[in-house]
Protein backbone atom coordinates (compact mmCIF):
# COMPACT_ATOMS: atom_id res chain seq x y z
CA UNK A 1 -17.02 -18.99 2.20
CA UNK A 2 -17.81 -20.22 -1.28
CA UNK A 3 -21.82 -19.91 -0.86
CA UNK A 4 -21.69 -16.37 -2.21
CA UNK A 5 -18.89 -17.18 -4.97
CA UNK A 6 -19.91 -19.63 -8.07
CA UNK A 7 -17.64 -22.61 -9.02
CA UNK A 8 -17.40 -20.69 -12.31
CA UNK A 9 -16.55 -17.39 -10.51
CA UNK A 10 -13.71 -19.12 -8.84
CA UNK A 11 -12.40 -19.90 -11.90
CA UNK A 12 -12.46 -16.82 -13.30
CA UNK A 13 -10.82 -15.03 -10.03
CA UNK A 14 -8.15 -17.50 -10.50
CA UNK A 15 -7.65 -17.27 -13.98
CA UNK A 16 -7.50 -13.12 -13.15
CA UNK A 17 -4.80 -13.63 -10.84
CA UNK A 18 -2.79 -15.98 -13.16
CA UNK A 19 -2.92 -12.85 -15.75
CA UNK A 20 -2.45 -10.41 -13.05
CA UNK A 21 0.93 -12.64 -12.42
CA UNK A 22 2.03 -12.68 -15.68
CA UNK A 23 1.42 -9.10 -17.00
CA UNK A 24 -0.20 -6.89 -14.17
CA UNK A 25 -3.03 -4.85 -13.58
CA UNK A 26 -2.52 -3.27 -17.14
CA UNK A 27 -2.44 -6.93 -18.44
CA UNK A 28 -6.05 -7.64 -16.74
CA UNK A 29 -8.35 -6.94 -19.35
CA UNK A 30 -11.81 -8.03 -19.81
CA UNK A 31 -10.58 -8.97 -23.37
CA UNK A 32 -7.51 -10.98 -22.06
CA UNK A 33 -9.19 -12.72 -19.72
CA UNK A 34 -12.11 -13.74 -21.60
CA UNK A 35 -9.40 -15.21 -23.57
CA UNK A 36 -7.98 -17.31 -21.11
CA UNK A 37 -11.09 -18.55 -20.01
CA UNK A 38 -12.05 -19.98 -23.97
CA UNK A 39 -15.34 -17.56 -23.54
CA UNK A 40 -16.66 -14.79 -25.30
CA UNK A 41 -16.57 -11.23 -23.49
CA UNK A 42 -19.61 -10.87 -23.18
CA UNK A 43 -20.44 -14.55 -21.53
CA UNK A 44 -17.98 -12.98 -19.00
CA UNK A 45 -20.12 -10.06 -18.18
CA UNK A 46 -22.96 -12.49 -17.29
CA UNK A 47 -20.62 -13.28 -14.31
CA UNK A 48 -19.35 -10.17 -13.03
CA UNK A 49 -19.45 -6.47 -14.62
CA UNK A 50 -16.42 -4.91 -14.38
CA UNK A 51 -12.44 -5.91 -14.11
CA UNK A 52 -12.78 -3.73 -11.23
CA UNK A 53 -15.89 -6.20 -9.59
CA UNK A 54 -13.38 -9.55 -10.67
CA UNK A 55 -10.97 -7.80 -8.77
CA UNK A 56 -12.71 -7.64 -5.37
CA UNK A 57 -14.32 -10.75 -5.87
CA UNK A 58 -11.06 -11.91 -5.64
CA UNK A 59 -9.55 -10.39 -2.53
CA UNK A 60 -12.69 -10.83 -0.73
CA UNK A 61 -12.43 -14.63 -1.36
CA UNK A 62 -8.65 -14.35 0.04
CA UNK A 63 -10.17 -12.37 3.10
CA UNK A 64 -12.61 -15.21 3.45
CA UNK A 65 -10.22 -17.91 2.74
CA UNK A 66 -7.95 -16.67 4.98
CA UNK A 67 -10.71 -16.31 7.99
CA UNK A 68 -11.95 -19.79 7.03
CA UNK A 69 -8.31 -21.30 6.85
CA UNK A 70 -7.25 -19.48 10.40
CA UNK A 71 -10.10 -20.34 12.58
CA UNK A 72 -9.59 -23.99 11.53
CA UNK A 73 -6.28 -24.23 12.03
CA UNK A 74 -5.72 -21.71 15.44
CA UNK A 75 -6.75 -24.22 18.02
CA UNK A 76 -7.12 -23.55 21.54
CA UNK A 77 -5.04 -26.65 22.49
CA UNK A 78 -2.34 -24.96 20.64
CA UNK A 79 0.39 -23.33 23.30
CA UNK A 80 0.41 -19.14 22.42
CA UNK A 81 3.96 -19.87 20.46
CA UNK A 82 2.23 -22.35 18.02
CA UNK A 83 -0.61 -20.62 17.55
CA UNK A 84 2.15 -17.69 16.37
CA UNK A 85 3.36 -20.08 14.17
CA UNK A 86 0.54 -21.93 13.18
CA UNK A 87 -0.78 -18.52 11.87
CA UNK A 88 2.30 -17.65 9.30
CA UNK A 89 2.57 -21.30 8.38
CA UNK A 90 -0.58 -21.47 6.92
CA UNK A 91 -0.52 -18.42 4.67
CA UNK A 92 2.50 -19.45 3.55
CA UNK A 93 1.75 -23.01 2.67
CA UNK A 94 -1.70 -21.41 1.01
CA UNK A 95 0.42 -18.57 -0.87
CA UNK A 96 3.07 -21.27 -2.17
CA UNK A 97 0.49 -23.36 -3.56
CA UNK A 98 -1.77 -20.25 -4.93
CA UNK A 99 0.89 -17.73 -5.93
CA UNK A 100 -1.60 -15.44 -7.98
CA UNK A 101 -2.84 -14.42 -4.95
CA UNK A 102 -0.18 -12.81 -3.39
CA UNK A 103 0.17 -10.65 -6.90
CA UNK A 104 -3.17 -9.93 -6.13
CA UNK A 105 -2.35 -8.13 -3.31
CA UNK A 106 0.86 -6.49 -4.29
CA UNK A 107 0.72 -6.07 -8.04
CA UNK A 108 1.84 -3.02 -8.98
CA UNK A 109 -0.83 -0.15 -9.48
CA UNK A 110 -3.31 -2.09 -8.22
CA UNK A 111 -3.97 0.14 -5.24
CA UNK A 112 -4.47 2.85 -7.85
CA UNK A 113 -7.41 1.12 -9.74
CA UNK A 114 -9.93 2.35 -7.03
CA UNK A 115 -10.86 2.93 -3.63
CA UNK A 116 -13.37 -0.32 -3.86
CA UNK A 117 -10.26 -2.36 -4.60
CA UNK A 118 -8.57 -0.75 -1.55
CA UNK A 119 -11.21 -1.60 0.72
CA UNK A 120 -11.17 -5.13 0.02
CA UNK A 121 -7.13 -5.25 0.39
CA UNK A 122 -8.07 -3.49 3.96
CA UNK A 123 -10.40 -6.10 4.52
CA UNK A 124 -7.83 -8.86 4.79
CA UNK A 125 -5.48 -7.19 6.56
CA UNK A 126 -8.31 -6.55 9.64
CA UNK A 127 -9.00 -10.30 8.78
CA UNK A 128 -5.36 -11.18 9.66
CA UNK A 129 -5.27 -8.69 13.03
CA UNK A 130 -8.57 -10.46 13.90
CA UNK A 131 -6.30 -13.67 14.57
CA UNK A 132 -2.92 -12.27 15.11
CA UNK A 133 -4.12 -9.53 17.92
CA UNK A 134 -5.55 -11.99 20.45
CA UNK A 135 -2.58 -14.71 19.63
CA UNK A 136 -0.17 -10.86 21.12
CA UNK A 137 -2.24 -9.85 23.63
CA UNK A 138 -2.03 -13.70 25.07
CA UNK A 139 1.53 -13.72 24.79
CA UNK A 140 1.63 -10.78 26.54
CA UNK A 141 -1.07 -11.71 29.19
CA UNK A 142 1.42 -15.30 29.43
CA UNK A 143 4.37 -13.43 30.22
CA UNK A 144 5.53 -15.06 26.40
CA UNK A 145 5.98 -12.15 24.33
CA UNK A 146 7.31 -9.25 25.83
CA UNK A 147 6.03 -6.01 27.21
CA UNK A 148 8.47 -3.68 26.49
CA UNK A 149 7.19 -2.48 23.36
CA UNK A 150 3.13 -1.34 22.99
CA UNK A 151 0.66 -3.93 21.68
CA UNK A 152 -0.16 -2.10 18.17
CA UNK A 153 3.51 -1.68 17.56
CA UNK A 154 4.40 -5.21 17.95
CA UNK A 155 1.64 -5.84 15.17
CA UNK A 156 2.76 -3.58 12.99
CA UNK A 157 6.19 -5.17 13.23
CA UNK A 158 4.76 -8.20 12.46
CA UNK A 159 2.34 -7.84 9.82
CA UNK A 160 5.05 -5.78 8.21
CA UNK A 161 8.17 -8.53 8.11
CA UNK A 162 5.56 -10.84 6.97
CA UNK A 163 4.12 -8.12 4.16
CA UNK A 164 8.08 -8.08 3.33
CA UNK A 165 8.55 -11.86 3.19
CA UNK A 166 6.08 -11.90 0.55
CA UNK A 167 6.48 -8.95 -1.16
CA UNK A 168 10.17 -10.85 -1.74
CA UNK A 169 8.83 -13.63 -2.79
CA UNK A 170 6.70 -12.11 -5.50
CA UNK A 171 9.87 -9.83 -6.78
CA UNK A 172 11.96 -12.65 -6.74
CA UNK A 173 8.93 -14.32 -9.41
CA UNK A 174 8.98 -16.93 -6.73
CA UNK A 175 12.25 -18.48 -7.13
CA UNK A 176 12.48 -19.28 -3.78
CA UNK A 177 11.52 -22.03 -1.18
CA UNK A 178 8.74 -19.38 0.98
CA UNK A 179 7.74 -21.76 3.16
CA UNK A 180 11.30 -22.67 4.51
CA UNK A 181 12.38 -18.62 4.25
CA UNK A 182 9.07 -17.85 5.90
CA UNK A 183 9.54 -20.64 8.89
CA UNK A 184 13.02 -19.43 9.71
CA UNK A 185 11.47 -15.31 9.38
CA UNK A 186 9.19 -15.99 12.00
CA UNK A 187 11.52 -18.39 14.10
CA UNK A 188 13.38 -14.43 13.91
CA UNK A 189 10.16 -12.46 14.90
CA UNK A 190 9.75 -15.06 17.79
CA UNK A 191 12.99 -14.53 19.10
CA UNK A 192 12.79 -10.92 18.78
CA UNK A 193 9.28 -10.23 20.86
CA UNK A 194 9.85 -12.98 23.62
């Protein structure tokens, strides 16, 4: 995951999503965030051209974070109801600790900077069916999640209440505990599909 992205690349991402939290895409500047990092603008064009490239740089290390962080933690030991768990846990514990990421996802206007930038949001979200479509169709295959309603809706159901949970979280600037609200969410979603 980090073979294609520099140490001081990382940095930068992160320092990007610290500004995106505290002012939003029209805060993002190169200016701004040449700023934050103590370096002149144009040492930050030796490392990426464009806010637009520091912005996909950064959601395509969350999509690979996220597919790194998943396979490690979805074992096949795990009973279909923990893996179900095991999934949401983890992007919550990871978002709580690295809350400029979630803004990175859902700042506002963001989806309106380009089509590049929306490719690389779609990219995670295929990163987090990848794991959460085989966890369903298991369940279903089990007899642990129910049948009654199609595969791709139950998904969509899913990924949704979790989109909400952290869409929330970020309006709420993070003022609550999203690990314990997320827990007791899915606890909801689990009782609902079984």
């Amino acid at each position: 995951m980090t073979a294609t992205i520099s140490a001081r690349q990382l940095e930068i991402i992160e320092a990007a999503g610290k500004i995106l939290t505290a002012s939003g895409v029209s805060g993002l500047t190169i200016k701004n965030l040449a700023k934050e990092m103590e370096f002149s603008d144009s040492a930050l064009y030796r490392h990426f051209l464009s806010k637009e490239k520091i912005i996909i740089a950064l959601l395509d290390y969350l999509a690979a974070n996220i597919d790194e962080r998943y396979s490690n933690a979805i074992s096949n030991q795990l009973s279909t109801e923990e893996k179900f768990k095991m999934l949401f846990q983890n992007q919550f514990m990871f978002f709580s600790k690295n809350p400029h990421f979630v803004v990175a996802v859902f700042s506002d206007g963001l989806l309106e900077e380009s089509d590049l930038i929306n490719k690389a949001i779609q990219k995670i979200m295929v990163v987090k069916m990848k794991y959460l479509k085989p966890i369903i169709v298991e369940g279903r295959k089990n007899k642990v999640f129910s049948k009654s309603i199609p595969e791709e809706d139950l998904i969509h159901i899913v990924m949704g209440a979790v989109r909400l949970q952290m869409y929330k979280w970020r309006v709420a600037n993070f003022q609550f505990d999203n690990i314990k609200q997320g827990n007791k969410m899915i606890q909801s979603l689990l009782t609902l599909i079984k």
